[in-house]
Protein backbone atom coordinates (compact mmCIF):
# COMPACT_ATOMS: atom_id res chain seq x y z
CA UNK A 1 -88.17 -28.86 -110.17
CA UNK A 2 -91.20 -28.09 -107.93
CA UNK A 3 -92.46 -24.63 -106.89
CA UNK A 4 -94.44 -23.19 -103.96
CA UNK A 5 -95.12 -19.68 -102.92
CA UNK A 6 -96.13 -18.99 -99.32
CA UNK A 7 -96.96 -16.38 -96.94
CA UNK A 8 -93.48 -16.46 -95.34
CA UNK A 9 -95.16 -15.01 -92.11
CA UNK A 10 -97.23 -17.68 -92.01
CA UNK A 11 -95.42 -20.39 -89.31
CA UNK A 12 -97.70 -23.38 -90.43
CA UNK A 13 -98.05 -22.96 -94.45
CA UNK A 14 -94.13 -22.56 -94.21
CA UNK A 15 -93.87 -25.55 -92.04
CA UNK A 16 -96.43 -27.51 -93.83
CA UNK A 17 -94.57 -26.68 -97.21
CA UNK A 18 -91.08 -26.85 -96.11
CA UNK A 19 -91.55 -30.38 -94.67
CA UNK A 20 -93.45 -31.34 -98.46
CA UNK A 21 -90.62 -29.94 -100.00
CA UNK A 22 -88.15 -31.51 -98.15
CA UNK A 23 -90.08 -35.44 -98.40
CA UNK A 24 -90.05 -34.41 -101.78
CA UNK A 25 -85.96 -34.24 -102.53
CA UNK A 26 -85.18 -37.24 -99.96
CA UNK A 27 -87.88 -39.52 -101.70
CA UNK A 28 -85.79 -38.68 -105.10
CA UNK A 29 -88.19 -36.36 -106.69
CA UNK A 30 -85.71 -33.24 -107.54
CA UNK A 31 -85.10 -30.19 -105.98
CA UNK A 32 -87.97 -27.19 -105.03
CA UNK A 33 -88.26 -24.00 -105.14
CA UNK A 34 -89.76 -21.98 -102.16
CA UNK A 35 -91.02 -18.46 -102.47
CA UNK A 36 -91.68 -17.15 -99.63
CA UNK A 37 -93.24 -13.40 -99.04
CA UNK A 38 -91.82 -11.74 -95.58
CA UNK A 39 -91.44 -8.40 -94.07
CA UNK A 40 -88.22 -6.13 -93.02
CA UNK A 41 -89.47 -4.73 -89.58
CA UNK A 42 -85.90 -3.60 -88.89
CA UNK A 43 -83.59 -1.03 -90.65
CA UNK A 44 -81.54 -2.33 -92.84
CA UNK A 45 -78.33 -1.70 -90.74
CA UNK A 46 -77.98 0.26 -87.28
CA UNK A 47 -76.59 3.38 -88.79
CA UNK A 48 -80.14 3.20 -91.54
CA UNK A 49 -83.40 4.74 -90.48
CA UNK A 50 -85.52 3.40 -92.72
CA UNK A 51 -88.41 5.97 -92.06
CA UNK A 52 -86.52 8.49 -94.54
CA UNK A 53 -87.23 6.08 -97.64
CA UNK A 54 -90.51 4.46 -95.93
CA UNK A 55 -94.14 5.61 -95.21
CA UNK A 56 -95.57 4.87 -91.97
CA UNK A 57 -98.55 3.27 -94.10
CA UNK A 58 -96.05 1.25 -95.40
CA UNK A 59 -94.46 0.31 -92.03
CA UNK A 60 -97.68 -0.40 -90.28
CA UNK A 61 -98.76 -2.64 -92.69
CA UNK A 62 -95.50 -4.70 -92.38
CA UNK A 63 -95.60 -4.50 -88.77
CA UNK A 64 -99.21 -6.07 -88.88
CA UNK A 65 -97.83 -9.13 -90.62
CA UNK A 66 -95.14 -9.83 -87.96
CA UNK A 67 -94.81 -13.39 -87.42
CA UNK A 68 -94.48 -13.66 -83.83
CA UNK A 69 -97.15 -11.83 -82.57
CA UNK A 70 -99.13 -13.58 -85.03
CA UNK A 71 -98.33 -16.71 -84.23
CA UNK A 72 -98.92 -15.83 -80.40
CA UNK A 73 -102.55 -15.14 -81.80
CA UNK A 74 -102.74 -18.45 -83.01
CA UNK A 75 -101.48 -20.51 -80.51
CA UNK A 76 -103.53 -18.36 -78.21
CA UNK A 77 -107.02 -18.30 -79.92
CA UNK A 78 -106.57 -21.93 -80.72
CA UNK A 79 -106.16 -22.92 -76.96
CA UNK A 80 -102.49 -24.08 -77.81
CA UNK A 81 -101.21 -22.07 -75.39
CA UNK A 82 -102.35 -19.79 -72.45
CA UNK A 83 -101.12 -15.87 -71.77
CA UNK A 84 -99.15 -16.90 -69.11
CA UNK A 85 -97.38 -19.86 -70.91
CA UNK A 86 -96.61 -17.28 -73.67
CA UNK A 87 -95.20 -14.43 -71.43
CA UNK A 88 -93.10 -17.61 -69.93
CA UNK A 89 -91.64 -18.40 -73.03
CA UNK A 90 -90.95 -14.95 -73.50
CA UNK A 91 -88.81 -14.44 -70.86
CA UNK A 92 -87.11 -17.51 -71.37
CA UNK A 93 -86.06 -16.21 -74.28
CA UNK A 94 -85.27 -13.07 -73.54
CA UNK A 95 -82.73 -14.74 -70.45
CA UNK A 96 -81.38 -16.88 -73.32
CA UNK A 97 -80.91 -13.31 -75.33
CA UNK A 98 -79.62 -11.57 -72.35
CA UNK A 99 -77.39 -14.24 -71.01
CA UNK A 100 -75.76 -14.55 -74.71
CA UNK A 101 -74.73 -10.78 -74.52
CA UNK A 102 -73.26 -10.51 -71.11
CA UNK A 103 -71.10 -14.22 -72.11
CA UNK A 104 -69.82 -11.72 -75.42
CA UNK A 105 -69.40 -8.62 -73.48
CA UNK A 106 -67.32 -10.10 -70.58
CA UNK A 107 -65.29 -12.28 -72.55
CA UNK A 108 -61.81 -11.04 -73.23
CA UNK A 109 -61.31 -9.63 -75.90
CA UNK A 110 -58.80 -11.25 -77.90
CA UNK A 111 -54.95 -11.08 -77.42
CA UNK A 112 -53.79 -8.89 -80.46
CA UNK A 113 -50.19 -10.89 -79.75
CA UNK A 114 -52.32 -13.80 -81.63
CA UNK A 115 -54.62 -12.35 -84.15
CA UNK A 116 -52.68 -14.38 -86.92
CA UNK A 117 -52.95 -17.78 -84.53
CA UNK A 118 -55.92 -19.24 -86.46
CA UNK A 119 -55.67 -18.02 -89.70
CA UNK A 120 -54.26 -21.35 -90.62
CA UNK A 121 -54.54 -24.64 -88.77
CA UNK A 122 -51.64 -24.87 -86.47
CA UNK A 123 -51.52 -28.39 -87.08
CA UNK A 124 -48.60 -29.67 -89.37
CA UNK A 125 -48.85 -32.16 -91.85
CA UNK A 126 -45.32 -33.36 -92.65
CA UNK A 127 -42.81 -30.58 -91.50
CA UNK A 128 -39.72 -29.26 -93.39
CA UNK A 129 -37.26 -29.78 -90.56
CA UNK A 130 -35.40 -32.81 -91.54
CA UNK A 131 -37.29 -33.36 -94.57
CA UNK A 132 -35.20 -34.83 -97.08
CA UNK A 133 -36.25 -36.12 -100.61
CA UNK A 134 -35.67 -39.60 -101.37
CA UNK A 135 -34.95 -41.18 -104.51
CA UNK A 136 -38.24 -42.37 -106.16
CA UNK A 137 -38.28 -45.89 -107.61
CA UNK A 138 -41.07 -46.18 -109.37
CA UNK A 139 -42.12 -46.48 -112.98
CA UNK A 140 -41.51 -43.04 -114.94
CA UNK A 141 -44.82 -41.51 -114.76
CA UNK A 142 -46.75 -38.27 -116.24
CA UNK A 143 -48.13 -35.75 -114.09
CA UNK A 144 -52.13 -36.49 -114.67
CA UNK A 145 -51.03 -39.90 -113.89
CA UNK A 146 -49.16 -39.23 -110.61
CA UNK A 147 -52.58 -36.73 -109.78
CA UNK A 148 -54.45 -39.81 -110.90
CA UNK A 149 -52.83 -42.42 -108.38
CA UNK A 150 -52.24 -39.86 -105.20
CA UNK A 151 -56.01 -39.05 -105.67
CA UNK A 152 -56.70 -43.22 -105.51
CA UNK A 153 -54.01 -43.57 -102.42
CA UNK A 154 -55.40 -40.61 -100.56
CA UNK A 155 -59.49 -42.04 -100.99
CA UNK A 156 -58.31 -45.80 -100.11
CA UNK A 157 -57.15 -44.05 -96.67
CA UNK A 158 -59.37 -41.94 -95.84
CA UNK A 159 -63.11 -43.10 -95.69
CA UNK A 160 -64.20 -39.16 -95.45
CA UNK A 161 -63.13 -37.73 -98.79
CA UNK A 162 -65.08 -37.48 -101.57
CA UNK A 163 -64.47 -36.53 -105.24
CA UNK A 164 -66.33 -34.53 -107.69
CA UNK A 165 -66.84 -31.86 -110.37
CA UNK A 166 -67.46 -31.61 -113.91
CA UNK A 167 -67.51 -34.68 -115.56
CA UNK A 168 -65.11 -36.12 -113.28
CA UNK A 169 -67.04 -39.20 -112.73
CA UNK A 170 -67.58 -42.29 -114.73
CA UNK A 171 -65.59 -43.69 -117.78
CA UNK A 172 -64.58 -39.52 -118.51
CA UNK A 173 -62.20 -38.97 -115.80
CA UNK A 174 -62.51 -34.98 -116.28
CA UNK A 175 -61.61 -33.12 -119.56
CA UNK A 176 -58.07 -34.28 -118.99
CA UNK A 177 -58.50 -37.72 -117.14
CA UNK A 178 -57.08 -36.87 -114.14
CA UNK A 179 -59.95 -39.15 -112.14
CA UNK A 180 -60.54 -41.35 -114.80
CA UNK A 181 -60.37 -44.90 -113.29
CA UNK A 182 -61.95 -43.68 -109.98
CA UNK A 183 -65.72 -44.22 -109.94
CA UNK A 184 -65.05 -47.59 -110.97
CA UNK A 185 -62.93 -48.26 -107.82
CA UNK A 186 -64.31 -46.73 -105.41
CA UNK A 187 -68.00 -46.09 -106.50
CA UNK A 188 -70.57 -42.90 -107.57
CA UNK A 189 -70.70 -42.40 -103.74
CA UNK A 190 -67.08 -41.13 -103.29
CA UNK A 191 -65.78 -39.66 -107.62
CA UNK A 192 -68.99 -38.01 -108.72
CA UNK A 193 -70.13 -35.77 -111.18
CA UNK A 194 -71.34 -31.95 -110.42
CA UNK A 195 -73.82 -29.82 -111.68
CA UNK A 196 -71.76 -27.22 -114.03
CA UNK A 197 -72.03 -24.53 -111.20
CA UNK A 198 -68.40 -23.77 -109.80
CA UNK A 199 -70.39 -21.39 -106.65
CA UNK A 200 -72.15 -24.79 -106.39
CA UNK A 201 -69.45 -27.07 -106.40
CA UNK A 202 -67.13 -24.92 -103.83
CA UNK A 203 -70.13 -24.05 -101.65
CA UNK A 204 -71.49 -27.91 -101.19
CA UNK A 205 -67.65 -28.08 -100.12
CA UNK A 206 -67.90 -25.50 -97.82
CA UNK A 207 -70.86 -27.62 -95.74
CA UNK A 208 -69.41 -31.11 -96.05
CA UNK A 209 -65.91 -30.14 -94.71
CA UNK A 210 -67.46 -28.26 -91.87
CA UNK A 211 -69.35 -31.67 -91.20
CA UNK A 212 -66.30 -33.32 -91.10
CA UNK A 213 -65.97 -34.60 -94.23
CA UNK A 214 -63.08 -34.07 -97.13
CA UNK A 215 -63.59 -32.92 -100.23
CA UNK A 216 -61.64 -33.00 -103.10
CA UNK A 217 -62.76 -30.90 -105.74
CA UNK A 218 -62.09 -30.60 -109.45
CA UNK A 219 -62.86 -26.45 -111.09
CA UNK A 220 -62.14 -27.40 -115.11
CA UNK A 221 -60.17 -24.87 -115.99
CA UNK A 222 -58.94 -21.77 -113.82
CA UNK A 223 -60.96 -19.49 -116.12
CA UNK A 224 -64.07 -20.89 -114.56
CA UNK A 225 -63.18 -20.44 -110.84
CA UNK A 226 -64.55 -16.63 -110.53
CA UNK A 227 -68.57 -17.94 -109.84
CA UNK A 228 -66.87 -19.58 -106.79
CA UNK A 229 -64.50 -16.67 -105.52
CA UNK A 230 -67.04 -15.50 -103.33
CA UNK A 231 -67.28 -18.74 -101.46
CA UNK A 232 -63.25 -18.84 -101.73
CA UNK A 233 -62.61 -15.98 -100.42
CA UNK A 234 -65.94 -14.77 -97.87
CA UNK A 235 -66.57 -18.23 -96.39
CA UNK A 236 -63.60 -20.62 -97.43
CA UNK A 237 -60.25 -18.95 -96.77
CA UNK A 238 -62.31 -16.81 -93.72
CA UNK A 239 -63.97 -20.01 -91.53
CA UNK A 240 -61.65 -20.70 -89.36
CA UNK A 241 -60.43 -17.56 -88.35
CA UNK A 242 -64.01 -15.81 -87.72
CA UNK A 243 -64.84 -18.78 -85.72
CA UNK A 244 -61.18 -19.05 -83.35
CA UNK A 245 -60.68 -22.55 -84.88
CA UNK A 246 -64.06 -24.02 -83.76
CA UNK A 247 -65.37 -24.47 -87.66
CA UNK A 248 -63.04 -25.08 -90.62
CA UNK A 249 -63.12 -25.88 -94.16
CA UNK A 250 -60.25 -28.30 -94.75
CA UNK A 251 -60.44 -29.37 -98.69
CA UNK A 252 -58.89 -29.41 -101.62
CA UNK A 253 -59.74 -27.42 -105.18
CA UNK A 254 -57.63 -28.51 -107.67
CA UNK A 255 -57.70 -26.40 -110.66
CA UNK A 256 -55.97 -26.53 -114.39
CA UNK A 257 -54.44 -23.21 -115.18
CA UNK A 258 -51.90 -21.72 -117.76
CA UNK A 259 -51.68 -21.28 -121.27
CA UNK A 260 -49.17 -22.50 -124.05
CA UNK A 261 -52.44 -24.73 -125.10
CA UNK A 262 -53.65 -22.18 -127.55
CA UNK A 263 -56.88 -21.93 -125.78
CA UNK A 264 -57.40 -18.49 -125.52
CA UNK A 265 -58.91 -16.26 -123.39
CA UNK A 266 -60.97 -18.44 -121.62
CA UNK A 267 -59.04 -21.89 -121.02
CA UNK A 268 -55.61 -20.13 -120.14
CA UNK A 269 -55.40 -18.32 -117.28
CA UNK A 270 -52.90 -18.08 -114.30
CA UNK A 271 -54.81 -17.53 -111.79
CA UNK A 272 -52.03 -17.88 -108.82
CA UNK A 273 -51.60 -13.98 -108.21
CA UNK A 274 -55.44 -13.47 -107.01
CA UNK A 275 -55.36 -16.77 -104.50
CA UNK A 276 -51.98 -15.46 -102.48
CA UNK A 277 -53.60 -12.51 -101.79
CA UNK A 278 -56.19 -14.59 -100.02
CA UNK A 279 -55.27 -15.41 -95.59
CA UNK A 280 -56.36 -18.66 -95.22
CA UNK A 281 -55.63 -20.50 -98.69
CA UNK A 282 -52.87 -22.67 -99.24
CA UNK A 283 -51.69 -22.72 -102.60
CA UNK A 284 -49.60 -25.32 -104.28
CA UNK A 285 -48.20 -25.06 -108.24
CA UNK A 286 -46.11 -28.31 -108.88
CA UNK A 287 -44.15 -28.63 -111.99
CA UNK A 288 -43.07 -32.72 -111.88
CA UNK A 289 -45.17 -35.89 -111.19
CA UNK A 290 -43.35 -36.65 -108.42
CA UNK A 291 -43.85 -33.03 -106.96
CA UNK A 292 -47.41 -32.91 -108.07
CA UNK A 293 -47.91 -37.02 -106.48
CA UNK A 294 -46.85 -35.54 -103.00
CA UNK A 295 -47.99 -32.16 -102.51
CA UNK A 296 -51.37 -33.73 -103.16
CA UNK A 297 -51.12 -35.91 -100.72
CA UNK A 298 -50.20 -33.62 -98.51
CA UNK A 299 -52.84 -31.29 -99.19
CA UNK A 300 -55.52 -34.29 -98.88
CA UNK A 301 -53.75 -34.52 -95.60
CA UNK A 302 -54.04 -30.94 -94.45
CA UNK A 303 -56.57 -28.86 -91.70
CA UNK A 304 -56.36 -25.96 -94.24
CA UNK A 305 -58.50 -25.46 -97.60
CA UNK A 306 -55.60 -25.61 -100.30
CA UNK A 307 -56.06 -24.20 -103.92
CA UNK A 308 -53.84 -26.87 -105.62
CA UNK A 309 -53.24 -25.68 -109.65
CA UNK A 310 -52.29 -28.08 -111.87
CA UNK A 311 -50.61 -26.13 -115.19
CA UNK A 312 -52.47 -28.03 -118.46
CA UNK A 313 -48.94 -28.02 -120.13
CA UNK A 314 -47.01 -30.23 -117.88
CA UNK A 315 -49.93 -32.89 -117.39
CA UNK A 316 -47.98 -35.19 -120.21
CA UNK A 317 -45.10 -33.68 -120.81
CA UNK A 318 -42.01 -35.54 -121.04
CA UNK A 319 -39.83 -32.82 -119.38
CA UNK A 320 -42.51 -32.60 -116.00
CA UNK A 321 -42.39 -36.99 -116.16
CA UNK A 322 -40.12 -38.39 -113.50
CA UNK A 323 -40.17 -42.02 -111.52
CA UNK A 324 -43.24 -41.98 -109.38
CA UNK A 325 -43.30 -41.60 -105.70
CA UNK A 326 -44.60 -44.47 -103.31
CA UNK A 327 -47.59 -44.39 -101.54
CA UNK A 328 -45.90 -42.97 -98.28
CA UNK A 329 -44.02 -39.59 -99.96
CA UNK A 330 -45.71 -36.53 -98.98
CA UNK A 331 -43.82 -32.90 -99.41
CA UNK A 332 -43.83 -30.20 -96.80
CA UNK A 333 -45.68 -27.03 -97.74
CA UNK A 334 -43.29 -24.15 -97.91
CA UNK A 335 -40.41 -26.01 -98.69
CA UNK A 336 -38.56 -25.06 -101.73
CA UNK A 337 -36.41 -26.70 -104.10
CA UNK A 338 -33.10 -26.10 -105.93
CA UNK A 339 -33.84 -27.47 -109.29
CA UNK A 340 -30.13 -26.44 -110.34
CA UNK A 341 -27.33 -25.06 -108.68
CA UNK A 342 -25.70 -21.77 -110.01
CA UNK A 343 -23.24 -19.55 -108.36
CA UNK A 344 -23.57 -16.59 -110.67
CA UNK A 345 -27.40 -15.80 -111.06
CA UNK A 346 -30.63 -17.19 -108.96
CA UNK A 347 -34.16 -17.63 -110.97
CA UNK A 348 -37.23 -18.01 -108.41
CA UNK A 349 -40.07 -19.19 -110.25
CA UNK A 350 -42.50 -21.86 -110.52
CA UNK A 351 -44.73 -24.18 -112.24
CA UNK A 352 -44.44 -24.73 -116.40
CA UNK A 353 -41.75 -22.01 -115.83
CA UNK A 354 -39.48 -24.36 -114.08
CA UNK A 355 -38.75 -25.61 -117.29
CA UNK A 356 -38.20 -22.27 -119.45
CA UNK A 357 -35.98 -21.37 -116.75
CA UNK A 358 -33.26 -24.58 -116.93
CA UNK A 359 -33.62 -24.60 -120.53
CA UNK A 360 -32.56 -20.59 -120.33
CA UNK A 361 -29.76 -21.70 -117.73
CA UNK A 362 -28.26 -24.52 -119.74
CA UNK A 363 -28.19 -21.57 -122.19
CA UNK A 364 -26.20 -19.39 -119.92
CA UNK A 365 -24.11 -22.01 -119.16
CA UNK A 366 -22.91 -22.08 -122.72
CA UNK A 367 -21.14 -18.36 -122.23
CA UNK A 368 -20.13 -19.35 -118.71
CA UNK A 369 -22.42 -18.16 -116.78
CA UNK A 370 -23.69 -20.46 -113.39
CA UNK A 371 -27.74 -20.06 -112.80
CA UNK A 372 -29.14 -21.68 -109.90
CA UNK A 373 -32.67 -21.92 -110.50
CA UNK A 374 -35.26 -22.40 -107.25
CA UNK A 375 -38.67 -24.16 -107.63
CA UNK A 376 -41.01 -22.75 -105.33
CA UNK A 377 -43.66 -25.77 -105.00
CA UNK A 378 -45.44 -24.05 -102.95
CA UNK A 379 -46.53 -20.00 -102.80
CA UNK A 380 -48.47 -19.84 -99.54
CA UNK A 381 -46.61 -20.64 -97.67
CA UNK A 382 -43.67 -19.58 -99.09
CA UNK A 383 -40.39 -20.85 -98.32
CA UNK A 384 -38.35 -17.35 -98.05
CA UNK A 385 -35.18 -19.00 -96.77
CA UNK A 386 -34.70 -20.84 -100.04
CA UNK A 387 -35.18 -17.38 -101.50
CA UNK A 388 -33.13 -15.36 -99.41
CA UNK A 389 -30.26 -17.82 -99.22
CA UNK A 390 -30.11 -18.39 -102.69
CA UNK A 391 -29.50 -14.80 -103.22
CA UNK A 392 -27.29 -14.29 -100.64
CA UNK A 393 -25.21 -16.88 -102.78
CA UNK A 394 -25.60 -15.51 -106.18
CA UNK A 395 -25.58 -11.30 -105.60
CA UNK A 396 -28.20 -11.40 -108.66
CA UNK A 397 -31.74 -13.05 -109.36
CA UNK A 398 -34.36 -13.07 -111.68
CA UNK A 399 -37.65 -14.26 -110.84
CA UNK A 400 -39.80 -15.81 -113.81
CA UNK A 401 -43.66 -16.42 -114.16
CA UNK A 402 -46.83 -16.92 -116.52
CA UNK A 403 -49.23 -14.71 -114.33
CA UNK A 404 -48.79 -10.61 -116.07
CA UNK A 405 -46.35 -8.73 -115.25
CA UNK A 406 -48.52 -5.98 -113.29
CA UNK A 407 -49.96 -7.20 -110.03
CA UNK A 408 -48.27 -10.79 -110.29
CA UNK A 409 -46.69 -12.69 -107.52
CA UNK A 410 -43.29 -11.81 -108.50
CA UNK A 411 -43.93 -8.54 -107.45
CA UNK A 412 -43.97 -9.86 -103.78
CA UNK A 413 -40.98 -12.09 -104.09
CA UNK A 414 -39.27 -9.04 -105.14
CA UNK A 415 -40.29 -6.85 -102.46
CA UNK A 416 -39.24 -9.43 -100.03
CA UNK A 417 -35.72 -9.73 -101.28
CA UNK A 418 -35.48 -5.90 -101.60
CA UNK A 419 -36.26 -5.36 -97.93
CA UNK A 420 -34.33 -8.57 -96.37
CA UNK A 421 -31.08 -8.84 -98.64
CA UNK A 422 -31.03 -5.61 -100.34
CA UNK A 423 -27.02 -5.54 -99.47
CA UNK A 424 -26.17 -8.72 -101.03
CA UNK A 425 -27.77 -7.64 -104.31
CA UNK A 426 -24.99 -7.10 -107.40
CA UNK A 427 -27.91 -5.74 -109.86
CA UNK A 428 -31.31 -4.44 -109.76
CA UNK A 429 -34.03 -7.35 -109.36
CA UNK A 430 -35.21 -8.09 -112.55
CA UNK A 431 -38.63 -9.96 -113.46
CA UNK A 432 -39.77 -11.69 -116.73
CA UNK A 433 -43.73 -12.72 -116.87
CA UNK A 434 -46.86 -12.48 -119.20
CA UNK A 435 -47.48 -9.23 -120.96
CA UNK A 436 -50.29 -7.59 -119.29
CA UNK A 437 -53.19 -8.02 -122.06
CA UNK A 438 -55.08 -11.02 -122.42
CA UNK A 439 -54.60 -14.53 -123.60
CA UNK A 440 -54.86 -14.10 -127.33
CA UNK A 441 -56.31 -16.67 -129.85
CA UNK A 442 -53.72 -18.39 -131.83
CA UNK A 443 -50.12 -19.65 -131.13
CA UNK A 444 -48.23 -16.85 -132.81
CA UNK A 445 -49.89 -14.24 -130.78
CA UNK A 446 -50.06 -16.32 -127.61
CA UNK A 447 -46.40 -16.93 -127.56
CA UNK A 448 -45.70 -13.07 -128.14
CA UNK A 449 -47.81 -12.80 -124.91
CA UNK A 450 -46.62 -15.56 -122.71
CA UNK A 451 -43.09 -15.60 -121.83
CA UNK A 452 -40.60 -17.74 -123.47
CA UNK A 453 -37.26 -19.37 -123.03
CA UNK A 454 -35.55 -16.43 -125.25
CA UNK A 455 -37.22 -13.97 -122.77
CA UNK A 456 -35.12 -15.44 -119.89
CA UNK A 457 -32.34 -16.00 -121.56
CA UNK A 458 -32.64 -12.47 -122.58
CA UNK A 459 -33.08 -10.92 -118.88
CA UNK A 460 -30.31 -13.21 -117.97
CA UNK A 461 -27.57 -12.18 -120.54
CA UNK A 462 -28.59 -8.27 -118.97
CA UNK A 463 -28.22 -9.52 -115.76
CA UNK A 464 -24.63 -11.46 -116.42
CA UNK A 465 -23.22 -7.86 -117.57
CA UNK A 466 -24.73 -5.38 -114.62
């Protein structure tokens, strides 16, 4: 790391040590540091007058150091430039001011029949009309493995993405080898390692997908996102919209969430209820390999940024395995899926919960009682239909997830159905989800905080007598 301090007023030391600085990083020399000493000549904001906090001493000696008149000085006592060719400039730039105002201020004003048009690309990847799921072939495959090869598929066809994050590059693959394997196939130019900076790794995204190019990028665990949620949320989910789809950030952050790891605090979040509450992100929870294989492809596909979270529990478990897709299956967003049909009770829920909720149902079915159980897939968008319709069918429902109770995205679910079907409904809406405390240490006290298969089964047997 070099550093230089400069009179940031001063046009050619700045020059003269931006352009060292910036020889220095493209002839492989490392990164600098640039201090640079300027003036506020302005208020801070238009309703600030900065004279209440300010003394004029202090105010005329900032105004003495303003960099244009300076620099007029300059140019002028050093026969650069004459008065004239300076007052020319001037006005050119004031025309160039002037003209950019009057362009703003006669513009129309936007059409408040399509203030949600760009908050999403309006192009669609694969869509759900006519969708229908084929019967995969393949090998029986893990989920890290199906994340693995959709990740390898997705780079061999498109020249523009490029993967990194911490330690995903090399013979590591990530903490859980999801990218292991790639370096070596496609090269340290496309599967790369990060700097362990998650603001770093999302904003570096942020300026290669305006530039056209696609990243897909790896945050550890979910724990570790929050650095990056400013760049999520302010710049991210917001680009597209606060441009009118002229600038976008299409990429992909794929994230390991959830608990049931004993990991504690810190390596078991669900972080799903903070990113729906976010216009402009997609976000994708899978809970099979052949779900998780073409949802990513889809999202490696898509116009829009998509937060795809990957739940650390199902990455080898037998229960999430299933044959693996081919290299052509890609899944709609918002299109849900009936995981088993009930006629008596509907569970909405999604990710590892998938499968507490069909072991609670086969359960049920014991005593008689049907459960259809609906995996979401997808939570933004949401496929409401599937929700609505399933109620409709069943009179009762029971949604399930990891996130707390408080706040979570059931909440929302619920709301919906309350204000759309509330006539169908047989029994109150009933929700079973994380305790809201955090993720303690140790298994005994994690699974008293997490929900279980005896807490559905539970909220079920309640619901089967209403």
């Amino acid at each position: 790391m070099s550093r230089y301090e400069v009179d940031g007023c001063d046009f050619i030391e700045s020059h003269r040590i931006a352009v060292e600085a910036a020889e220095r990083a493209r002839s492989g020399k490392g990164p600098s540091l640039i201090l640079a000493h300027t003036v506020r000549l302005l208020p801070h904001s238009s309703s600030d007058d900065q004279r209440k906090y300010r003394s004029e001493e202090d105010l005329s000696r900032d105004k003495a150091r303003d960099p244009i008149p300076n620099f007029e000085k300059y140019l002028l006592s050093n026969k650069f430039a004459t008065d004239d060719e300076i007052k020319k400039i001037q006005a050119e730039v004031q025309n160039q001011i002037d003209e950019a105002v009057d362009e703003v201020e006669t513009e129309p004003q936007q059409d408040p029949a399509n203030l949600l048009k760009y908050v999403y690309s309006p192009k669609i990847i694969i869509p759900v009309d006519g969708f229908k799921e084929p019967e995969h072939k393949g090998d029986k495959i893990v989920m890290v493995d199906a994340i693995n090869h959709a990740m390898a598929e997705e780079i061999e066809r498109n020249p523009k993405i490029l993967v990194y994050g911490e330690d995903v590059g090399g013979d590591k693959g990530g903490v859980f080898t999801a990218t292991k394997g790639l370096t070596k196939k496609f090269g340290w130019e496309r599967v790369f390692n990060s700097p362990l900076a998650e603001a770093s790794i999302i904003g570096t995204a942020v300026g290669l997908s305006v530039a056209g190019y696609k990243p897909v990028v790896e945050i550890q665990f979910g724990d570790y996102i929050w650095p990056a949620f400013m760049q999520l949320r302010n710049e991210v989910a917001m680009m597209r919209f606060r441009s009118n789809n002229e600038w976008a950030n299409p990429m992909v952050v794929r994230v390991a969430v959830g608990g049931y790891i004993h990991g504690g605090l810190y390596h078991s979040q669900s972080i799903d209820g903070f990113f729906t509450h976010i216009p402009g992100l997609r976000v994708v929870i899978p809970s099979t390999a052949a779900d998780a294989k073409g949802l990513l492809k889809t999202a490696c596909r898509s116009d829009d940024p998509v937060m795809f979270l990957e739940h650390k529990g199902l990455y080898r478990a037998s229960f999430a395995a299933s044959p693996e897709p081919d290299v052509n299956y890609l899944i709609p967003f918002g299109l849900a899926k009936t995981v088993r049909s009930g006629d008596d009770i509907t569970i909405i829920t999604w990710g590892m919960m998938v499968q507490r909720s069909l072991e609670a149902a086969r359960k049920l079915e014991e005593s008689g009682v049907s459960v259809e159980v609906v995996d979401l897939r997808t939570l933004n968008p949401l496929d409401k239909d599937a929700i609505l319709n399933s109620v409709r069918k069943t009179g009762k429902v029971l949604i399930v997830h990891e996130d707390t109770l408080t706040g979570g995205f059931g909440a929302e679910i619920a709301a919906i159905i309350a204000g759309e079907v509330f006539t169908r409904l047989d029994a109150p809406i009933k929700r079973v989800a994380a305790k809201d405390c955090h993720i303690p240490y140790g298994p005994t006290l994690e699974n008293a905080m997490l929900p279980q298969t005896a807490d559905v089964v539970f909220a079920l047997q309640e619901l089967s007598k209403f």
